[in-house]
Protein backbone atom coordinates (compact mmCIF):
# COMPACT_ATOMS: atom_id res chain seq x y z
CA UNK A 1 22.51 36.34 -53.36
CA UNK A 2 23.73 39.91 -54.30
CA UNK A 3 25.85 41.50 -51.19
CA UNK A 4 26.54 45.17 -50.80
CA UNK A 5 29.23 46.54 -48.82
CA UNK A 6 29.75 49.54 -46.63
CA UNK A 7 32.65 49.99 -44.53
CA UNK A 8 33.80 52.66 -42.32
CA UNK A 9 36.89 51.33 -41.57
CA UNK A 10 35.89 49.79 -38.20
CA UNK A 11 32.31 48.09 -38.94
CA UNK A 12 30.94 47.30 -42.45
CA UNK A 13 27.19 47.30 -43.37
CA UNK A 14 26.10 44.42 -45.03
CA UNK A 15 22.32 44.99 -47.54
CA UNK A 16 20.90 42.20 -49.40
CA UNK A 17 18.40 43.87 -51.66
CA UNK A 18 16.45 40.71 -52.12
CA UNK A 19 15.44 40.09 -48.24
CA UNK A 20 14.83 44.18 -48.10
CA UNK A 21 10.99 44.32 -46.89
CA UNK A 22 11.14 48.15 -47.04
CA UNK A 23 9.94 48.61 -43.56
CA UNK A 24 11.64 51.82 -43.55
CA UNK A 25 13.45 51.32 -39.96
CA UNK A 26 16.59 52.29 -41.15
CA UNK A 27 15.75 55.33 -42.75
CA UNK A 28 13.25 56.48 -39.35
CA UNK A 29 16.16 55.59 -36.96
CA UNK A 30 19.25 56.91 -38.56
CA UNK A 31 18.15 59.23 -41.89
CA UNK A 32 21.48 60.92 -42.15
CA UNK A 33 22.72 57.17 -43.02
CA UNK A 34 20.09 55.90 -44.91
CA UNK A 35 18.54 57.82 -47.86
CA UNK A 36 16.90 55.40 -50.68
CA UNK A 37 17.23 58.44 -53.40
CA UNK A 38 20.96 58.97 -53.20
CA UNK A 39 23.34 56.96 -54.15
CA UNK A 40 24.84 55.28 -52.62
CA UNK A 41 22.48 54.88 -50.85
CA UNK A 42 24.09 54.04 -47.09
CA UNK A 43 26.33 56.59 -46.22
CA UNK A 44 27.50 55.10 -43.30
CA UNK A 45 30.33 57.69 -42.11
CA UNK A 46 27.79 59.88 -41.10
CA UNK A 47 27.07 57.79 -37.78
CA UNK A 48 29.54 56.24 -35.21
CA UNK A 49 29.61 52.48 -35.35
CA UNK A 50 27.78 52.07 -31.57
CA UNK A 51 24.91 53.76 -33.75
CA UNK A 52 24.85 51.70 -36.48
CA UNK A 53 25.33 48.47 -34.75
CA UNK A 54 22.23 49.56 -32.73
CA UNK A 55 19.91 49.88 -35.78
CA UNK A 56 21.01 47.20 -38.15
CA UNK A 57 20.16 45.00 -34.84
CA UNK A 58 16.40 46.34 -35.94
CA UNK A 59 16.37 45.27 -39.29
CA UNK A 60 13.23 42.83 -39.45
CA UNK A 61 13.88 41.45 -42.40
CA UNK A 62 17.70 40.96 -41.77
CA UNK A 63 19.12 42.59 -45.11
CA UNK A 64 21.39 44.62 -43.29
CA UNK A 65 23.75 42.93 -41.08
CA UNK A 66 27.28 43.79 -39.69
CA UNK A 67 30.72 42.48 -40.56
CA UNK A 68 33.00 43.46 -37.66
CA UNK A 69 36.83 43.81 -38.21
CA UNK A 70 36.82 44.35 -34.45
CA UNK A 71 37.12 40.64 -32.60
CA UNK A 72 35.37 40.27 -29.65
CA UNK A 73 36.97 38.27 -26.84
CA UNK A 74 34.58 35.79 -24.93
C-alpha cells in the first residue's frame, strides 16, 4: 500500500490514500495543515506536533497515522 511521508523533524505524518474516506476531519480541525488543492498537500510545519498528534488521533478511517522519532518510556 502506497505511504506518504511528512516529517517535521520531531513527528512524521503518515497518509495512505487508499484507506482516505474523505471525511474531511483533518482539514475542519487543523486547515492551515491540511489543504487537498495544494500540493503537497500536508504542510505539517504549520502546527506544533501536540496539535497534530491530537488530530491524526481523529482520523476515522486511519490513513493518517504518526511515526514518532521521540521514544516514549513506559
Amino acid at each position: 500500500m502506497k505511504t506518504l511521508e511528512y516529517s517535521n523533524g520531531e513527528i512524521t505524518i503518515l497518509w495512505k490514500p487508499e484507506l482516505c474516506q474523505h471525511s474531511g476531519i483533518c482539514v475542519k480541525t487543523l486547515p492551515e495543515v491540511y489543504n487537498p488543492k495544494d500540493r503537497p498537500w500536508i504542510k505539517i510545519e504549520n502546527a506544533s506536533s501536540e496539535a497534530l498528534i491530537d488530530q491524526v488521533s481523529k482520523c476515522p478511517s486511519g490513513a493518517l497515522s504518526i511515526k514518532s522519532k521521540i521514544e516514549k518510556e513506559s
